[in-house]
C-alpha atoms as a PDB file:
ATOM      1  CA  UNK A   1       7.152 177.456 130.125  1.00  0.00           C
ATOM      2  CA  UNK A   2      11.142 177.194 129.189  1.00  0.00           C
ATOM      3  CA  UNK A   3      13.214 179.041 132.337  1.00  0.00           C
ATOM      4  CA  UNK A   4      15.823 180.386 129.607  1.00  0.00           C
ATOM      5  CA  UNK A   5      18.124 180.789 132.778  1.00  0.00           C
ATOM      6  CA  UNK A   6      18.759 176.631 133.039  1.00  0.00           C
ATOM      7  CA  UNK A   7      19.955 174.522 130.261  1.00  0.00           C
ATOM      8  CA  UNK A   8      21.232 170.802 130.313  1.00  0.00           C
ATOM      9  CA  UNK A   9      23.450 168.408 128.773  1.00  0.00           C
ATOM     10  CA  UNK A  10      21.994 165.116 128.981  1.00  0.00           C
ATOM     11  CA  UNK A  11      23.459 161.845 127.432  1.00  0.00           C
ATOM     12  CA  UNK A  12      21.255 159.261 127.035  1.00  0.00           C
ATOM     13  CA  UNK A  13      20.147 155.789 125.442  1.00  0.00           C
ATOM     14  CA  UNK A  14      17.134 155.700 123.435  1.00  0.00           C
ATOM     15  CA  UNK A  15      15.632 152.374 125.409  1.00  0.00           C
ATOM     16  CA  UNK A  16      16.761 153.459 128.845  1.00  0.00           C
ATOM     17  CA  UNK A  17      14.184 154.229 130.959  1.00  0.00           C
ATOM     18  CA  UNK A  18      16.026 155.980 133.056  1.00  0.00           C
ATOM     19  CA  UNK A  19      17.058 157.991 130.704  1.00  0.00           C
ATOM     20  CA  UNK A  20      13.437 158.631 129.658  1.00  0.00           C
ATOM     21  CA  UNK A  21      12.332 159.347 133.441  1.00  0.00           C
ATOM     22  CA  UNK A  22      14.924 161.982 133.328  1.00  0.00           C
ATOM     23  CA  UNK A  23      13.920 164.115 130.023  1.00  0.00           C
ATOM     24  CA  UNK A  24      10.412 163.900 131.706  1.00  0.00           C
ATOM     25  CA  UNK A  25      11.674 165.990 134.930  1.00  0.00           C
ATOM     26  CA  UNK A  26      13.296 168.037 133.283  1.00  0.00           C
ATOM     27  CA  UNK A  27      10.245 169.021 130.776  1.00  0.00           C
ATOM     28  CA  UNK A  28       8.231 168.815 133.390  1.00  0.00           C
ATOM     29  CA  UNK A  29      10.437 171.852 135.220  1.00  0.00           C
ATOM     30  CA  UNK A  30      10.950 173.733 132.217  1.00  0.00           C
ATOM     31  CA  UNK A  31      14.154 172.818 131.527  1.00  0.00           C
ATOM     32  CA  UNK A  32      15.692 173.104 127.947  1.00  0.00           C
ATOM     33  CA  UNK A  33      18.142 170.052 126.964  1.00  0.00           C
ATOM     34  CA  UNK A  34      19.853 168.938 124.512  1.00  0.00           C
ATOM     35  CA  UNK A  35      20.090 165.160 124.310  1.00  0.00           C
ATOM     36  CA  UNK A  36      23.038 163.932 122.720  1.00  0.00           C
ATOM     37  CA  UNK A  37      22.179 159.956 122.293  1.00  0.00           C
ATOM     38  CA  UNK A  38      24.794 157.824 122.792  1.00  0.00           C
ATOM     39  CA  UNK A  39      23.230 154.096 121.115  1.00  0.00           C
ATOM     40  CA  UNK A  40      26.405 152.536 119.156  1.00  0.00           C
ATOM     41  CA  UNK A  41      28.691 155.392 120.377  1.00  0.00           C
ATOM     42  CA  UNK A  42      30.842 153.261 122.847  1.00  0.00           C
ATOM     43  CA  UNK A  43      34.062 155.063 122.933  1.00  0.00           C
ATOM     44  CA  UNK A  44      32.715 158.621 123.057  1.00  0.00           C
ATOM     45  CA  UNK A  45      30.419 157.667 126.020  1.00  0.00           C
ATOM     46  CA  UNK A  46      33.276 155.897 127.630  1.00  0.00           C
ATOM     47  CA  UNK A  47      35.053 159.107 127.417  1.00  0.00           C
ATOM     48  CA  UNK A  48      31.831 160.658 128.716  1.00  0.00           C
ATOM     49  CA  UNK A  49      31.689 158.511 131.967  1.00  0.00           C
ATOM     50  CA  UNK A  50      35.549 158.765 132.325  1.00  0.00           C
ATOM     51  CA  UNK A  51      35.521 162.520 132.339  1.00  0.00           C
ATOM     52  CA  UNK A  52      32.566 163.014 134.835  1.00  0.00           C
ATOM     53  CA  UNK A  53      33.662 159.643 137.120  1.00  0.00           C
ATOM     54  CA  UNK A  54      29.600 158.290 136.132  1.00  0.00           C
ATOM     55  CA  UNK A  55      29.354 155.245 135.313  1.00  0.00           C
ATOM     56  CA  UNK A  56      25.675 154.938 134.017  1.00  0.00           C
ATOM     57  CA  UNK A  57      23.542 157.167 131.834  1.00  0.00           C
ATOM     58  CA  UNK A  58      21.449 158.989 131.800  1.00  0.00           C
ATOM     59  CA  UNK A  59      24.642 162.144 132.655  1.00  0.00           C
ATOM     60  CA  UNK A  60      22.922 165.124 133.240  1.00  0.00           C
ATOM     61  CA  UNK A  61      24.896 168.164 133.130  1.00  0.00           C
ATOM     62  CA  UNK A  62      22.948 171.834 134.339  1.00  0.00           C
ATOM     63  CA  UNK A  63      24.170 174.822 133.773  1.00  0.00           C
ATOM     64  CA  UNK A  64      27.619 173.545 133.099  1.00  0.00           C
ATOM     65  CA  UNK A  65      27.812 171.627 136.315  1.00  0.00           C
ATOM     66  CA  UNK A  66      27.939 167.975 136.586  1.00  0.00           C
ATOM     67  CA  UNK A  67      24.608 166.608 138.116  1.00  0.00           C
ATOM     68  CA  UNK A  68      24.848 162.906 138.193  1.00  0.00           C
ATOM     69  CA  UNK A  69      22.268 160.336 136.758  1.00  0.00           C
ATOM     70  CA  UNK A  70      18.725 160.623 137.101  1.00  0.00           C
ATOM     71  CA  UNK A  71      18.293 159.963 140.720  1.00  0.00           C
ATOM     72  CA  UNK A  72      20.474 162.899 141.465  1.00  0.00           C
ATOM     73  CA  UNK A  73      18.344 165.131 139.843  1.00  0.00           C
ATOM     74  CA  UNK A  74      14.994 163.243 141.617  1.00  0.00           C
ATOM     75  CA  UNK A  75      16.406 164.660 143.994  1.00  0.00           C
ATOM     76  CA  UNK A  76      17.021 167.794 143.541  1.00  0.00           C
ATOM     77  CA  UNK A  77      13.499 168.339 141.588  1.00  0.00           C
ATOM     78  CA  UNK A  78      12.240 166.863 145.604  1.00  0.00           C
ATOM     79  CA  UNK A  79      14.016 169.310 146.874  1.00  0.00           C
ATOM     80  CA  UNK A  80      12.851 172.505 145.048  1.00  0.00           C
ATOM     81  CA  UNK A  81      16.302 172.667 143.666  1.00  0.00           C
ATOM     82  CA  UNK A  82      14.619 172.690 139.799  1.00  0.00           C
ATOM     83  CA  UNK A  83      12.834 175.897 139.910  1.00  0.00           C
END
């Protein structure tokens, strides 16, 4: 079941399996994404990590606030913070 309530950005590379791990906790909570894959995109994901200070992907953005990468939001789904 989608929570309609939560929504994220995430941007991601196809092979990273971090990246993979990441779309995985959020299905797995219900959370509706939209992946925006960055593979051969270099300047627009440099502009990505510049804007949010990140310097790895996955980014995961939730409801319009920065989250991090995906340990940041391991944690958070540990912490009941996911719903």
């Amino acid at each position: 079941m989608v929570d309609d309530d939560k929504q994220a950005v995430i941007y991601t590379w196809t092979y990273c399996p971090f990246c993979v791990r990441a779309k995985q906790i959020l299905d797995r909570h219900g959370i509706a994404y939209e992946e925006r894959v960055m593979d051969g995109l270099h300047a627009e994901l440099n502009r990505v990590k510049a804007e949010h200070k990140h310097h790895t992907v996955p980014i995961i953005i939730l409801n319009g606030q920065f989250v991090g990468g995906c340990y940041e939001l391991e944690v958070m789904a540990r912490a009941g913070q996911l719903g």
